[in-house]
Every structure is written in C-alpha cells, then in structure tokens.
Protein backbone atom coordinates (compact mmCIF):
# COMPACT_ATOMS: atom_id res chain seq x y z
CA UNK A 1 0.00 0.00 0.00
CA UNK A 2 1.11 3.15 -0.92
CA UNK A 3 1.03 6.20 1.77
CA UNK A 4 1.28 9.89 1.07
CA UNK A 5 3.22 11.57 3.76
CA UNK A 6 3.48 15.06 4.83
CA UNK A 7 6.86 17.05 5.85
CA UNK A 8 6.40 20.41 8.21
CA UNK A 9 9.03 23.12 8.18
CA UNK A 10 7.59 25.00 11.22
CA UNK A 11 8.91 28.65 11.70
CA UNK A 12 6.93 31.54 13.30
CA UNK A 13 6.36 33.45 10.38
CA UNK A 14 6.05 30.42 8.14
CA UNK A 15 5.69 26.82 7.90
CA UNK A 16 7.29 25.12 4.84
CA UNK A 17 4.84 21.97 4.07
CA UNK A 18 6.51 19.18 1.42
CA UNK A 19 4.62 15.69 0.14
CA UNK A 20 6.28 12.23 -0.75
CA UNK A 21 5.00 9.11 -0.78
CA UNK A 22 6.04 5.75 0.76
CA UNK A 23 6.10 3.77 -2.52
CA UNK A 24 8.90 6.69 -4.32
CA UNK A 25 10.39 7.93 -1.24
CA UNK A 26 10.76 11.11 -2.83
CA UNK A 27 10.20 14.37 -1.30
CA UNK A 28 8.52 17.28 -3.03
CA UNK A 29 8.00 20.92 -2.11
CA UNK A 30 4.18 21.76 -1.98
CA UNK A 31 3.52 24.74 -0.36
CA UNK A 32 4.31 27.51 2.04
CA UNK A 33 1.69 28.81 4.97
CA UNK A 34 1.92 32.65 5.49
CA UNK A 35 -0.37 32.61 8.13
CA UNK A 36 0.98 33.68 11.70
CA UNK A 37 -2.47 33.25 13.39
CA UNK A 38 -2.88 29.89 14.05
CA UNK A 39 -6.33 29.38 13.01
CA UNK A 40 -5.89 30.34 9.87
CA UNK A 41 -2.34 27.83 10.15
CA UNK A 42 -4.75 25.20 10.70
CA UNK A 43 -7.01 26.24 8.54
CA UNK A 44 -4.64 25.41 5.40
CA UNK A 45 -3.21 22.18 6.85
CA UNK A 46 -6.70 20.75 7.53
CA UNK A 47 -7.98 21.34 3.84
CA UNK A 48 -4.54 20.16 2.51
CA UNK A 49 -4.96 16.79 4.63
CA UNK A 50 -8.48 16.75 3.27
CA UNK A 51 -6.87 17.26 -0.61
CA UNK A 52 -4.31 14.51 0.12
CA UNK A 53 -5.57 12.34 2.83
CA UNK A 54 -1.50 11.84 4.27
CA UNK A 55 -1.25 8.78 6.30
CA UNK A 56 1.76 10.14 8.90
CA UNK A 57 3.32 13.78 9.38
CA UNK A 58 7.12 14.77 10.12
CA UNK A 59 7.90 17.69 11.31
CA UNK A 60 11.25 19.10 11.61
CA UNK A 61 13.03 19.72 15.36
CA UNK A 62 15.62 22.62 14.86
CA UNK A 63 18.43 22.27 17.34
CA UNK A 64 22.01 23.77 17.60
CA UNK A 65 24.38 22.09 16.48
CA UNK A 66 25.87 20.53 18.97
CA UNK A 67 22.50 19.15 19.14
CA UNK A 68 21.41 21.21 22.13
CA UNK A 69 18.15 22.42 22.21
CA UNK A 70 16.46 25.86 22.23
CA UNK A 71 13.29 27.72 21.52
CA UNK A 72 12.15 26.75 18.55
CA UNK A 73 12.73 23.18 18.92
CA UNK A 74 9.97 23.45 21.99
CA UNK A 75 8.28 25.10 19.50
CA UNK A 76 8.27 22.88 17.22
CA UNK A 77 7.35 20.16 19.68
CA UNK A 78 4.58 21.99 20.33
CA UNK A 79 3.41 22.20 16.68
CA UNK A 80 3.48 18.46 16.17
CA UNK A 81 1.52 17.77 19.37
CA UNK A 82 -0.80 20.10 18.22
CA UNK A 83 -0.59 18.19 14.33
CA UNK A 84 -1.33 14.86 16.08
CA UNK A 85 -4.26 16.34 18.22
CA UNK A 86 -5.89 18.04 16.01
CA UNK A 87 -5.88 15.64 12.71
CA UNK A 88 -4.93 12.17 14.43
CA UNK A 89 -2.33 11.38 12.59
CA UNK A 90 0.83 9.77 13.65
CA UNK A 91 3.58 12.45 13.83
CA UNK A 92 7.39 12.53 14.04
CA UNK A 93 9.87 14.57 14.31
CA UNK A 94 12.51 15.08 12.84
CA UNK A 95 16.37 16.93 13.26
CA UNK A 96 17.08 19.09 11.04
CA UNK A 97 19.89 20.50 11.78
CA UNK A 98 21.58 22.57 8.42
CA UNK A 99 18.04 21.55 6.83
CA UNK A 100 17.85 24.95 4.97
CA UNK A 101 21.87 25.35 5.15
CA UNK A 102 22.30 23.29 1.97
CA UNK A 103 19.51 24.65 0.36
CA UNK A 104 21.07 26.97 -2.85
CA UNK A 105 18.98 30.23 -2.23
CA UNK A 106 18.55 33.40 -4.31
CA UNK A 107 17.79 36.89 -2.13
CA UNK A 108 14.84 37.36 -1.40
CA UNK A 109 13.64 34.18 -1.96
CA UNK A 110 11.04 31.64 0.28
CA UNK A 111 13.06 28.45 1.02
CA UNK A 112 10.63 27.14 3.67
CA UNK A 113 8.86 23.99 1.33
CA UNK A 114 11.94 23.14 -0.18
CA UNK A 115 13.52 23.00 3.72
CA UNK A 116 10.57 20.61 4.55
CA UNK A 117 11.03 18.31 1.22
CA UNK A 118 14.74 17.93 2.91
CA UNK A 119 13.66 17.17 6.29
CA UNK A 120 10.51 14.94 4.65
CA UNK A 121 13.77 12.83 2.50
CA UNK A 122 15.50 12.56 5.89
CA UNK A 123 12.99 10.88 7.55
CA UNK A 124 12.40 8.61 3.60
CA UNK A 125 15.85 7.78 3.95
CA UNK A 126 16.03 6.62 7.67
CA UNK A 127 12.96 4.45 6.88
C-alpha cells in the first residue's frame, strides 16, 4: 500500500509543508503557509490533509548544532503535538539541523517547502 506523507518546516512566520510518498520515497515541495495566526495555520493544513488524505506527518526539530536544544525546537514540539491532536495522525519529528543550510537560495527568496522536502527525504531515507 502506498502512503502519502506530509513534511512540516515550522517557523513563526512560516511553515514550509513538502509531500512524498512511501512507494517513491521522494520528497517534493508543496507549499508555504503565510499565516501567523494559528487558526488560519490550521485552517490550510486541515484542507490540505483533506486534498491529500497523508497517512503520517514529520515535522522538523531545529536544534544547535551541537545538538542542544532551544526555543524553537519546543516550538516545534509543540506544533506536532498540536498536528497529532488536532488531525490524528501519527507524527514525528525530525532533526534538522543545516536543513535549509544546503539549500542553494537566491535573495529574497522563500526556502521554507523546499527546507521541509529535505527534512521529509531525511525521515524517507532513515525508513
């Protein structure tokens, strides 16, 4: 059986969401969430789960990197217990340390899906 699986990017500003599947293993970039209220956060994740009916989540768990932890990895924490509460869905997370690091960006531009297709192929190639 083939599963589609979702990959979270979570930031405060944004959330980078990617989409793979479990048949490919292959990470995509889908979208990006400009939304800092979190209804309206939730909002686009629910209808996107309703689109593509994802069978898991991952969500990425920033850390230094030393591997010490800081804000935004209870953050992030936070966001996938809030994932797994509100849709049911089996969540895990992630590091992703140096996630957007080897990312080649232009100025300016939104990196946030394409950080959560790499932390979304991490957890593809660890399975």
């Amino acid at each position: 059986m083939v599963d589609i699986v979702f990959g979270f990017d979570f930031g405060v500003k944004r959330i980078g969401i990617a989409m793979g599947n479990t048949l490919t293993g292959q990470a995509q970039p889908l979208t990006v969430i400009k939304a800092v209220d979190n209804a309206t956060r939730f909002q686009v994740i629910e209808d996107l789960i309703d689109q593509w009916k994802p069978a898991r989540l991952v969500v990425g768990e920033p850390r230094h990197p030393d591997g010490a932890e800081h804000d935004m990895t209870l953050r992030s924490r936070r966001f996938a217990n809030q994932l797994h509460g509100r849709f049911k869905l089996p969540v895990e997370l992630v590091d992703e340390r140096y996630s957007s690091a080897v990312i080649p960006q232009k100025r300016g531009e939104i990196i946030d899906a394409k950080a959560a297709a790499i932390i979304l192929q991490q957890y593809f190639d660890a399975h």
